[in-house]
Protein backbone atom coordinates (compact mmCIF):
# COMPACT_ATOMS: atom_id res chain seq x y z
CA UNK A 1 4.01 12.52 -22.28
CA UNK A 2 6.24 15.54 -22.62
CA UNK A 3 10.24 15.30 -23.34
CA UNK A 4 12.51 16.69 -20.36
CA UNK A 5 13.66 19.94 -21.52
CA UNK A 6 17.37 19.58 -22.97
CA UNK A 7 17.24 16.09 -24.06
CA UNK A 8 17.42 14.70 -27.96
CA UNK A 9 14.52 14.66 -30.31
CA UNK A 10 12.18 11.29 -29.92
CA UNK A 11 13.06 8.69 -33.04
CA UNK A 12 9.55 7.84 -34.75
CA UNK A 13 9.67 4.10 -33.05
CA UNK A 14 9.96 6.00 -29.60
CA UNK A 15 7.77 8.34 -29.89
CA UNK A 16 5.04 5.41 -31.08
CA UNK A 17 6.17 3.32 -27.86
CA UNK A 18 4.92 6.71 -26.14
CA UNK A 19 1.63 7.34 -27.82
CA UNK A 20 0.91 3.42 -26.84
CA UNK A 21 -1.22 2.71 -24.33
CA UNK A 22 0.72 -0.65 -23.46
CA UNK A 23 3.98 -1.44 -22.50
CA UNK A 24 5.81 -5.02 -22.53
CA UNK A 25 8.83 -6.18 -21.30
CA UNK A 26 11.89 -7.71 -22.38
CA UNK A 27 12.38 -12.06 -21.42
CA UNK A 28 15.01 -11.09 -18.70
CA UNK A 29 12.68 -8.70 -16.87
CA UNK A 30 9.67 -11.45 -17.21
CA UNK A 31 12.53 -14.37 -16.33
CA UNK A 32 13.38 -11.99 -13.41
CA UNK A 33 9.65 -11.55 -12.31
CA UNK A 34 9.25 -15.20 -12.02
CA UNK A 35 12.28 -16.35 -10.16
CA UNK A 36 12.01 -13.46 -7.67
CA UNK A 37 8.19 -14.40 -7.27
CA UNK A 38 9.17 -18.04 -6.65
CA UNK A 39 11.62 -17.56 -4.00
CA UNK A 40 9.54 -15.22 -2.19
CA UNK A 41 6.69 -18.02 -2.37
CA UNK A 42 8.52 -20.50 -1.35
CA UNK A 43 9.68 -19.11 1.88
CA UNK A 44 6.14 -17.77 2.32
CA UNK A 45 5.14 -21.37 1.79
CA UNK A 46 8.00 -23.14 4.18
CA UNK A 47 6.86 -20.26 7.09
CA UNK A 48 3.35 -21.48 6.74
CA UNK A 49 3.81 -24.87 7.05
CA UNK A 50 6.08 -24.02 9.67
CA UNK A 51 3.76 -21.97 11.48
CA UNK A 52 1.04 -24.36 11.46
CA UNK A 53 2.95 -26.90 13.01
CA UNK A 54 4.21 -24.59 15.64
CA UNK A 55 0.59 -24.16 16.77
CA UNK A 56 0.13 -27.69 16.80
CA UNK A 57 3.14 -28.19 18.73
CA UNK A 58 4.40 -25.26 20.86
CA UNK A 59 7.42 -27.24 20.96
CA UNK A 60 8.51 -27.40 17.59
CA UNK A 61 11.89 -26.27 15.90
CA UNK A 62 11.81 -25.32 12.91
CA UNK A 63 14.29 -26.94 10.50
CA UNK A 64 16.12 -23.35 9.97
CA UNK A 65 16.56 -22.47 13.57
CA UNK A 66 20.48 -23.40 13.62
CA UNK A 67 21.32 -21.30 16.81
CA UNK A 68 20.52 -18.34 18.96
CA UNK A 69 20.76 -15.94 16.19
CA UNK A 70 19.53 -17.68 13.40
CA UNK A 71 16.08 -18.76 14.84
CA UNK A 72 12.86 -18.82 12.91
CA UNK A 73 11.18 -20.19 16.24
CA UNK A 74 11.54 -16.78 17.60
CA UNK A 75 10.26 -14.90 14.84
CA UNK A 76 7.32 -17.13 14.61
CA UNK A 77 6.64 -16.37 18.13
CA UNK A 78 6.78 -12.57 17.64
CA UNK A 79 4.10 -10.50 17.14
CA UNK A 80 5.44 -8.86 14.33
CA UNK A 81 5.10 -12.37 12.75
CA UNK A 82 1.09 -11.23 12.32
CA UNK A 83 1.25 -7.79 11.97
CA UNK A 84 -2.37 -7.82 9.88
CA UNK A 85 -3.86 -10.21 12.36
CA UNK A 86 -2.75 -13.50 10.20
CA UNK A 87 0.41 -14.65 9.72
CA UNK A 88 2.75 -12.34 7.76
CA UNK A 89 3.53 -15.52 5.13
CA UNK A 90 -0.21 -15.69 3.97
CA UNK A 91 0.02 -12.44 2.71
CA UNK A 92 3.54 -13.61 0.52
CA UNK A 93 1.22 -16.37 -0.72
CA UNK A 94 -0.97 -14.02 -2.37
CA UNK A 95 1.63 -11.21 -3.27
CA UNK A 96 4.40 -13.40 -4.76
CA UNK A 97 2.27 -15.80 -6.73
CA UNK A 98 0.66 -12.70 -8.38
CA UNK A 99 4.25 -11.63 -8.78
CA UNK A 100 5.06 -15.36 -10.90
CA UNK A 101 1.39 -14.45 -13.05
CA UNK A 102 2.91 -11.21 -14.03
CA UNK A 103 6.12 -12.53 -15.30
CA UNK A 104 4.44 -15.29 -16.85
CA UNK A 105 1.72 -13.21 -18.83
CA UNK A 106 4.91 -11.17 -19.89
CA UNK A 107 7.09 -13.82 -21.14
CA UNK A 108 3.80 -14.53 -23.23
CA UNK A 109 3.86 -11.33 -24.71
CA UNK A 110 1.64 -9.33 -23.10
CA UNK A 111 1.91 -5.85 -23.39
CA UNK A 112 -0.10 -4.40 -20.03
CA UNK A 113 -1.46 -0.51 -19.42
CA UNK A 114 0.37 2.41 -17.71
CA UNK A 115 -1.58 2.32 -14.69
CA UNK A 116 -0.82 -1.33 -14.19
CA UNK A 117 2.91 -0.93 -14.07
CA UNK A 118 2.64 1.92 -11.68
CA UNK A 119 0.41 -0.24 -9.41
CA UNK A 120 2.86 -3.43 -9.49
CA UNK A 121 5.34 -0.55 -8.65
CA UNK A 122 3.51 0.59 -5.65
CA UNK A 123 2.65 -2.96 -4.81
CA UNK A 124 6.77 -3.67 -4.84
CA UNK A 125 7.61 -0.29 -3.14
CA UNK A 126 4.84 -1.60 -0.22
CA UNK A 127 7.01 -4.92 -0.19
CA UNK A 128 10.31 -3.41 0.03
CA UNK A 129 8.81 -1.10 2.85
CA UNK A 130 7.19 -3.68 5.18
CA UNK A 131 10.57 -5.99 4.61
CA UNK A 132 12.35 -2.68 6.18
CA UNK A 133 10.46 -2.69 8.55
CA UNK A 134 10.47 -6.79 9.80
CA UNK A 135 14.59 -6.08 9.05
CA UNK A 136 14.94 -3.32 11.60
CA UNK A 137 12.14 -5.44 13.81
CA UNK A 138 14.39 -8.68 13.37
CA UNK A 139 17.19 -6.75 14.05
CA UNK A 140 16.81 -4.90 16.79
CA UNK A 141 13.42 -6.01 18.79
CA UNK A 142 12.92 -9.74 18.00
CA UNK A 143 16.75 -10.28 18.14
CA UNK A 144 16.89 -12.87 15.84
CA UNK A 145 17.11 -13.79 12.18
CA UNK A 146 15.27 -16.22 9.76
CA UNK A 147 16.92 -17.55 6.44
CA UNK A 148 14.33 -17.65 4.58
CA UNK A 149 12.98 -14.46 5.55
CA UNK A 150 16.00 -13.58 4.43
CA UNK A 151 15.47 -14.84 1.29
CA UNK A 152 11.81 -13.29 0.63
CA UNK A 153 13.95 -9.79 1.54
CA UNK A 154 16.32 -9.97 -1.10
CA UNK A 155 14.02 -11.22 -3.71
CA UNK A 156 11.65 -8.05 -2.87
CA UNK A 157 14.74 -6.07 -3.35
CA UNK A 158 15.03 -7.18 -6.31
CA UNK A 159 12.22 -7.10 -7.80
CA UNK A 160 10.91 -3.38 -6.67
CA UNK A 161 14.48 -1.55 -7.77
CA UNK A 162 14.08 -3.37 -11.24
CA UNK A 163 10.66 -2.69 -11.66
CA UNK A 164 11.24 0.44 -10.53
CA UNK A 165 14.23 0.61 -13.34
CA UNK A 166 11.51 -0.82 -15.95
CA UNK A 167 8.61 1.95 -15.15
CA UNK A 168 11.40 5.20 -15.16
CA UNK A 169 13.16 3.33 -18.47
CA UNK A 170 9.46 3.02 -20.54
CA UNK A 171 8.81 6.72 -19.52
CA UNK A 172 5.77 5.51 -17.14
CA UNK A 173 7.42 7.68 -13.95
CA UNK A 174 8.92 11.21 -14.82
CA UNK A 175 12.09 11.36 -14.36
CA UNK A 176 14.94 13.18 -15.50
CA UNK A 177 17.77 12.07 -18.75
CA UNK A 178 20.56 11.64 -16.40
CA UNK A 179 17.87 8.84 -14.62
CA UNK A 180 16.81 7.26 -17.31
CA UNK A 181 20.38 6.62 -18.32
CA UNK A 182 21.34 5.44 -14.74
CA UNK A 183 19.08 2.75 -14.79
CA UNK A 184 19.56 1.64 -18.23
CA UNK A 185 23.37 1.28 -17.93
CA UNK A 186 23.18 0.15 -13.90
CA UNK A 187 20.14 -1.04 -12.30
CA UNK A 188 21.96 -3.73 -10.52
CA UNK A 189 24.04 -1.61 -8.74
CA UNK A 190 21.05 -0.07 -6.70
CA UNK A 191 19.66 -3.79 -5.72
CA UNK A 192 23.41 -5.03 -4.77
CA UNK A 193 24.27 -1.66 -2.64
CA UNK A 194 20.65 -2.21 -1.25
CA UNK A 195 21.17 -6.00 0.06
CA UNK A 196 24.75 -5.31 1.00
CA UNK A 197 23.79 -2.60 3.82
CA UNK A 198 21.43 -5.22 4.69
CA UNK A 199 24.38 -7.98 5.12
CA UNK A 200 26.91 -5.16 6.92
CA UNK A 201 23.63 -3.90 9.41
CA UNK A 202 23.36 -7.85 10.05
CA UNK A 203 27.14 -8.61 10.46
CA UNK A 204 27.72 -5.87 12.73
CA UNK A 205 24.25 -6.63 14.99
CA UNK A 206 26.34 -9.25 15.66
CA UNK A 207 29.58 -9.23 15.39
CA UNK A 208 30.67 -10.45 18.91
CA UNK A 209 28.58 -14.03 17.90
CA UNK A 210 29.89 -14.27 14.53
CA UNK A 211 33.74 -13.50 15.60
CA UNK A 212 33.03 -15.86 18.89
């Protein structure tokens, strides 16, 4: 991997870490993996059940639809609920649970290749990107929200900037000093700026309601 022109001459135990095929992670970034994965699965795993007894029952309210705004019922409804032809959720089952395997194998020890970083980095980026788009779809079309939607958003958030952080930080993505740095010193400010447009996109949507 070649150095960014300007910066410092590698140390020995950094340029080995470069030569190496394998990269680990640290217990807080496997910790992180985990709890991230398991909030994601369990909302994916409360919408199912959720979902299946709203097909049973075209009746039923769901335990999280509090009021007009807040109303899972709707977005169960939707069809941006099954974008892929199933519901949205089964996918979450099978995304976030290999999410939890990840950060478990890591707080093992495992040490995993280049290309697998940059594919759970893709595989975040295409989580953060679909939640944008159920957001603005929530938001704006379906006119309601669900909470623990909401929750499966911010743990995606989460979990893509600082893997994101983690790839740019082992040298995996290019990417200049003055990056690197960034996201060694500050990761968590990109994930809370990120969730707090979220909130103020969501508190002005409505603000009439909330203020009422």
């Amino acid at each position: 991997m070649t150095r960014v022109e300007g910066e410092a001459p590698l140390a020995r135990d950094e340029v080995a870490e470069e030569r190496d095929t394998t990269v680990g992670a640290g217990r807080a970034f496997a910790w992180m993996l985990v709890a991230t994965g398991a909030v994601g699965l369990l909302a994916a795993w409360v919408i199912t059940l959720d979902k299946f007894r709203l097909l049973e029952d075209p009746n039923f309210t769901p335990g999280c639809s509090l009021n007009p705004v807040v109303s899972c019922g709707n977005i169960m409804k939707s069809e941006q609920a099954s974008v892929f032809g199933f519901p949205n959720p089964m996918l979450g089952l099978v995304t976030y649970g290999m999410v939890i395997a990840i950060g478990a194998a890591l707080l093992s020890g495992a040490r995993l290749r280049r290309w697998y970083w940059l594919g759970l980095n893709a595989g975040t980026l295409f989580g953060v990107g679909f939640c944008t788009w159920l957001m603005h779809q929530s938001l704006y079309t379906i006119n309601s929200l669900c909470l623990w939607c909401c929750s499966a958003w911010v743990a995606t958030i989460v979990m893509f900037w600082y893997v994101t952080s983690h790839t740019v930080r082992k040298r995996l993505l290019p990417a200049p000093v003055a990056v690197r740095g960034f996201f060694g010193e500050f990761t968590w400010v990109l994930p809370v700026l990120h969730i707090g447009i979220i909130g103020m996109l969501i508190l002005t949507r409505w603000w009439d309601f909330w203020t009422s």
